[in-house]
Protein backbone atom coordinates (compact mmCIF):
# COMPACT_ATOMS: atom_id res chain seq x y z
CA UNK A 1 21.99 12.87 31.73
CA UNK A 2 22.71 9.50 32.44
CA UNK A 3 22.54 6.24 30.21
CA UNK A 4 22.11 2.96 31.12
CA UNK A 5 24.28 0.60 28.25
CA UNK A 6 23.09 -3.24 28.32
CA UNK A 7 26.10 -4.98 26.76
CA UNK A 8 24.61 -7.46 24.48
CA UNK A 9 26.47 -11.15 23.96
CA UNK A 10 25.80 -13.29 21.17
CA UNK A 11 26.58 -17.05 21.76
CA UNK A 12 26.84 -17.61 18.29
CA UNK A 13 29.44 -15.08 17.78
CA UNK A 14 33.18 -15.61 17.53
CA UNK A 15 34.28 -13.85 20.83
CA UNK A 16 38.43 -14.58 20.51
CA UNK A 17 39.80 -12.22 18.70
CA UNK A 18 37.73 -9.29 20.70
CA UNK A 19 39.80 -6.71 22.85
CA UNK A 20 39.81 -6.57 26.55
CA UNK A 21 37.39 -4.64 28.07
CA UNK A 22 39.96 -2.89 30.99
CA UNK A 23 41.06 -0.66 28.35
CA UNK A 24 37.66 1.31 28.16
CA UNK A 25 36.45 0.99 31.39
CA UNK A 26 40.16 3.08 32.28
CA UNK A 27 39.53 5.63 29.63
CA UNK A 28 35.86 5.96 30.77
CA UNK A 29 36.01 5.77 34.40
CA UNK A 30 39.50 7.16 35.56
CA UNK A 31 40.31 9.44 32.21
CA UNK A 32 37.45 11.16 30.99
CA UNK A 33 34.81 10.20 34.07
CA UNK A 34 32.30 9.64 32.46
CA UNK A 35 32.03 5.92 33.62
CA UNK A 36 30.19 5.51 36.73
CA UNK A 37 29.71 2.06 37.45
CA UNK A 38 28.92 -1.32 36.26
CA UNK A 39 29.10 -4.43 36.41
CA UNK A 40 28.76 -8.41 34.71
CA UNK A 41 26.10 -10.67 34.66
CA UNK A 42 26.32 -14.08 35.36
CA UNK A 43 25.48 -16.70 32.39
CA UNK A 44 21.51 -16.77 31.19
CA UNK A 45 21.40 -20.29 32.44
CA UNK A 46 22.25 -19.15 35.95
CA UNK A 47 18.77 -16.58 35.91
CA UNK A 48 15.39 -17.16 36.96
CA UNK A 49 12.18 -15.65 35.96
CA UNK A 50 9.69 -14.98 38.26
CA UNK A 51 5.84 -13.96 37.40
CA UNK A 52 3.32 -13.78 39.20
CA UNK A 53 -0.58 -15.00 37.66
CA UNK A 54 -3.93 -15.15 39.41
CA UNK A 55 -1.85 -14.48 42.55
CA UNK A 56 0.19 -17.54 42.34
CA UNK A 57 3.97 -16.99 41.87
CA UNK A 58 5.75 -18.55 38.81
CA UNK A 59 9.49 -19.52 39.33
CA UNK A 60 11.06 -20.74 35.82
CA UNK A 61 14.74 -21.22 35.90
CA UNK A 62 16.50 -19.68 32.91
CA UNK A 63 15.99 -16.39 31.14
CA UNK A 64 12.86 -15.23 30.10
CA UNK A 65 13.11 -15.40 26.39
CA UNK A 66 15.38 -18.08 24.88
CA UNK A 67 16.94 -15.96 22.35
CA UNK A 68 21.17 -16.24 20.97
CA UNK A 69 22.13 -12.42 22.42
CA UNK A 70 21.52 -11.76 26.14
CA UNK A 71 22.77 -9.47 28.29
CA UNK A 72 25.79 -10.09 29.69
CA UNK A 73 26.89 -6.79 31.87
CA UNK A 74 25.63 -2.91 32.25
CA UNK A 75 27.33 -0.18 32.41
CA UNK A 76 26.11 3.38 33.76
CA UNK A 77 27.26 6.17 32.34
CA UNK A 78 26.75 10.26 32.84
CA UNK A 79 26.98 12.30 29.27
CA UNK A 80 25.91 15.48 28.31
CA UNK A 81 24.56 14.25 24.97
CA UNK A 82 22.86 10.74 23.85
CA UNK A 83 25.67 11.17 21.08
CA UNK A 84 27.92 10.90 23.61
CA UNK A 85 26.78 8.26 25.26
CA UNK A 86 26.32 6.37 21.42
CA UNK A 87 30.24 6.97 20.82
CA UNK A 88 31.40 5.48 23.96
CA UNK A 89 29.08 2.52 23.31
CA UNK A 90 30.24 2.16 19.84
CA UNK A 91 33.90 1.85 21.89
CA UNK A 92 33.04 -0.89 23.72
CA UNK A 93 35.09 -4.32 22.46
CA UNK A 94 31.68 -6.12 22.72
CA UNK A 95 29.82 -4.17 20.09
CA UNK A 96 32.24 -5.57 17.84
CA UNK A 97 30.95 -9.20 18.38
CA UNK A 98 27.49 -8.59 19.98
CA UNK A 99 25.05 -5.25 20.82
CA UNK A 100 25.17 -1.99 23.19
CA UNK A 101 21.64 -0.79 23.85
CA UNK A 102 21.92 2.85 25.43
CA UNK A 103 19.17 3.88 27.36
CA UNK A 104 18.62 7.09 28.82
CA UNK A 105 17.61 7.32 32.35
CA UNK A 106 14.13 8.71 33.45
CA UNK A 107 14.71 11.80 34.48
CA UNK A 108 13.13 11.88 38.24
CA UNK A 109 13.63 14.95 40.37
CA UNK A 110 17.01 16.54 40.53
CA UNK A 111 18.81 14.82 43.58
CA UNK A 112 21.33 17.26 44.27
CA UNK A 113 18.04 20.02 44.98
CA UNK A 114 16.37 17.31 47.37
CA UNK A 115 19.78 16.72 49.43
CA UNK A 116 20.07 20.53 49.58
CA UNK A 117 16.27 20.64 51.34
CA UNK A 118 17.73 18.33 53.38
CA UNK A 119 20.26 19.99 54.43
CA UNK A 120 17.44 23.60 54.91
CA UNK A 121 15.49 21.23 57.04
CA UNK A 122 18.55 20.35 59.38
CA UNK A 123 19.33 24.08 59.52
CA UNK A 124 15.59 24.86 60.59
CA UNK A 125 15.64 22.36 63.03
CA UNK A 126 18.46 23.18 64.37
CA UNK A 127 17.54 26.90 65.16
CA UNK A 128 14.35 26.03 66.72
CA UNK A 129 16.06 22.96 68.77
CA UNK A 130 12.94 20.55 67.09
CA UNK A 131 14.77 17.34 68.09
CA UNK A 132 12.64 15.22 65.63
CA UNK A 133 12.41 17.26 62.82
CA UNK A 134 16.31 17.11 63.28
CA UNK A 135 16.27 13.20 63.50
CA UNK A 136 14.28 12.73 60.66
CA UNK A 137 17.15 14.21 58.31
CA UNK A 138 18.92 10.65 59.74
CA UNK A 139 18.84 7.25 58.54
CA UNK A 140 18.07 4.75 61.67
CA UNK A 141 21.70 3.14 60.98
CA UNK A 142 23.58 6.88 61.06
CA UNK A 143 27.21 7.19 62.41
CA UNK A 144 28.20 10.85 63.79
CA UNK A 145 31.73 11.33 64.51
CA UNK A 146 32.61 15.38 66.26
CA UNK A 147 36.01 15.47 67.92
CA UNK A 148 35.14 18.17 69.99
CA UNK A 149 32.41 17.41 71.48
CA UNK A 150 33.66 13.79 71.63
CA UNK A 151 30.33 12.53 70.24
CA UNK A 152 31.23 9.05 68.23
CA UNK A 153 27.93 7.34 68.05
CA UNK A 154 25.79 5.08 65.56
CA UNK A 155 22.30 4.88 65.01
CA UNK A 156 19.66 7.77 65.35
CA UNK A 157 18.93 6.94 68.98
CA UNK A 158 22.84 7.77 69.88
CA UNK A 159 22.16 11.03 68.32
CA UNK A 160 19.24 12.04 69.52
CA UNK A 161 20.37 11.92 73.25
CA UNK A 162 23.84 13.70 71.86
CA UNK A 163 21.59 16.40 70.44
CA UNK A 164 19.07 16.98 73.12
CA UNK A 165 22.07 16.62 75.37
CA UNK A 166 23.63 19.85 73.28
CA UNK A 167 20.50 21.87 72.98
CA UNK A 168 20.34 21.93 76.96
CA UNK A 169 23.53 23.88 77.19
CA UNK A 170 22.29 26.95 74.53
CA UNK A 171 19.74 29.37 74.97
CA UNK A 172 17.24 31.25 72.54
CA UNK A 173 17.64 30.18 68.35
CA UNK A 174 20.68 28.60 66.72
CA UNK A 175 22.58 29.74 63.79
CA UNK A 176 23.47 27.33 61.55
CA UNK A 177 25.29 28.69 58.34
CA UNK A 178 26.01 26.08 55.61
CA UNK A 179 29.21 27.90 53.47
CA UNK A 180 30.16 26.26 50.37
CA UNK A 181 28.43 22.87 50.16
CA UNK A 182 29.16 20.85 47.36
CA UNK A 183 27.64 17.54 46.73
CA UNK A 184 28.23 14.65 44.65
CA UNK A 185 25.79 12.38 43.85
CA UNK A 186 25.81 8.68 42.30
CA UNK A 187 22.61 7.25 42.01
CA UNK A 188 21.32 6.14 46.04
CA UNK A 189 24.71 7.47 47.20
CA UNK A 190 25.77 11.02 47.35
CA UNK A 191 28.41 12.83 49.82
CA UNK A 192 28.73 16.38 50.78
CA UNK A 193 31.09 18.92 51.97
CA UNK A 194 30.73 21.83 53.68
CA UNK A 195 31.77 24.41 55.82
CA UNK A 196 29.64 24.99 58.75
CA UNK A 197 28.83 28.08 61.19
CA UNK A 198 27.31 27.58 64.06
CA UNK A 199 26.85 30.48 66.50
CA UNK A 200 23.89 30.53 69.71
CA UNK A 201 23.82 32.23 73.06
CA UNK A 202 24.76 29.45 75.53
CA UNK A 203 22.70 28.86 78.97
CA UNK A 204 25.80 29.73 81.37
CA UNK A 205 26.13 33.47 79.75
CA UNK A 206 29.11 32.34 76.87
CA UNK A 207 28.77 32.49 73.09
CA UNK A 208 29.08 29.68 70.84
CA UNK A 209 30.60 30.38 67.56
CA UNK A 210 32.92 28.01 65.52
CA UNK A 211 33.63 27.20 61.78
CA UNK A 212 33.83 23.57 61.52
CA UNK A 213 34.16 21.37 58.41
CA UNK A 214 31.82 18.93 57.71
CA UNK A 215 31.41 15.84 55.26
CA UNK A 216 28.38 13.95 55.09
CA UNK A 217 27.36 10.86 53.40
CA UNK A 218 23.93 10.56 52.02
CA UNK A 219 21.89 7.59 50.99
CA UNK A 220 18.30 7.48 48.86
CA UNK A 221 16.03 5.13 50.72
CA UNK A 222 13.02 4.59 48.59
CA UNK A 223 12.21 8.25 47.52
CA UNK A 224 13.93 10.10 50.56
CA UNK A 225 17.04 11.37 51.08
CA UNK A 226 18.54 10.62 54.38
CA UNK A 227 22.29 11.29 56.46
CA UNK A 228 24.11 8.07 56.92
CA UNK A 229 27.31 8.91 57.76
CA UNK A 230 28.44 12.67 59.31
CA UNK A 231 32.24 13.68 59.93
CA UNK A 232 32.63 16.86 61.66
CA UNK A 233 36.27 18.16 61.02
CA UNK A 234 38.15 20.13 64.28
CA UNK A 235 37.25 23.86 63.83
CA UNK A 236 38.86 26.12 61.19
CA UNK A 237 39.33 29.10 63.58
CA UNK A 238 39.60 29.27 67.55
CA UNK A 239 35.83 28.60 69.28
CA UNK A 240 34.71 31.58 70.94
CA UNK A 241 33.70 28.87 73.99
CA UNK A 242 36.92 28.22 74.01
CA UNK A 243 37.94 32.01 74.20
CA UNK A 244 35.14 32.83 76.76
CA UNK A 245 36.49 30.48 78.77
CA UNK A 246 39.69 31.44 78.67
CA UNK A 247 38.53 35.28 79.20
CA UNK A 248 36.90 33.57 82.52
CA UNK A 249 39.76 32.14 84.02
């Protein structure tokens, strides 16, 4: 589960005899991992407040509610428990002068389950050579790196000519086997790695079959899931191309 803590200042608090807060972000973030992110706010004076009445927006400089404790920083944290996430915000050197308000998250469909439909779609597409079911598993910005093939290109439009390009040379379904993906998400960003089989008939009589290692980098735009970045690895075994080809010559 993750928690959201809103580090609390007070300005009418004696602040100078409070710890440093690099201590806990270490033990949180690099130690124990729990830590995912965060960050500090600038200064209430420096916010604005926006609302918006009988269509007319309303700019007000300052915070919204002139109040002595603000929030100064957040940090985002993933616990099992929310006593978990209550100890390490008791840790933190500014609930000794101010507040920590822990929040949980709302808990929104599992991410790692939508990246791994993702990922069945690609494989679909793939076997029935659907070219734009394929590109729609790609953001527009995408960059594809495959040092066999020698394909290095960005954006979808790259790709899609690499792709059709690749689909001429095999004939009848592809097999695309995903082996051990794991994937690590952090809220819009996530990566992956796999290995990948690919195996198809190809149109001048050879077989296609290699074992290729793949890491991908995901990014959640709006409520969908989409490739950004996609490193393909040099194969993990010899490609039977290559040993067709060599049974050829």
């Amino acid at each position: 589960m993750k928690y959201m803590l809103l580090v609390c200042g007070d300005d009418t608090a004696d602040a100078s005899g409070m710890a440093p807060v690099e201590p806990w972000v270490e033990e949180l973030s690099a130690e124990r991992g729990v830590r995912l992110h965060g960050h500090r706010l600038r200064l209430p004076a420096d916010a604005v407040t926006v609302r918006v009445r009988d269509g007319e927006v309303l700019r007000t400089d300052g915070p919204f509610a002139e109040t002595k404790e603000y929030v100064a920083g957040y940090d985002i944290l993933e616990c099992a428990t929310l006593e978990e996430a209550v100890e390490a915000a008791a840790k933190h050197p500014v609930a000794s002068v101010g507040a920590m308000e822990v929040r949980a998250f709302w808990e929104d469909e599992d991410a790692e389950g939508q990246i791994r439909r993702l990922d069945a779609d690609l494989t679909a597409a793939v076997r029935d050579h659907d070219v734009d079911r394929a590109m729609a598993c790609y953001a527009p910005d995408v960059e594809v790196f495959h040092p066999v093939s020698g394909m290095e290109g960005r954006g979808v439009g790259a790709l899609r000519k690499a792709v059709e390009l690749w689909f001429s040379t095999v004939a009848g379904p592809v097999g695309r086997e995903v082996l051990d993906l794991r994937i690590q998400v952090d809220e819009s960003i996530a990566f992956g790695h796999a290995l990948v089989r690919t195996r198809a008939a190809l149109a001048d009589g050879g077989k296609l079959d290699t074992t290729e290692r793949v890491t991908t980098g995901y990014r959640l735009a709006g409520d969908r899931w989409r490739i950004v970045h996609q490193h393909t690895s040099l194969p993990c075994e010899a490609s039977a191309v290559t040993r067709n080809e060599e049974d050829r010559s």
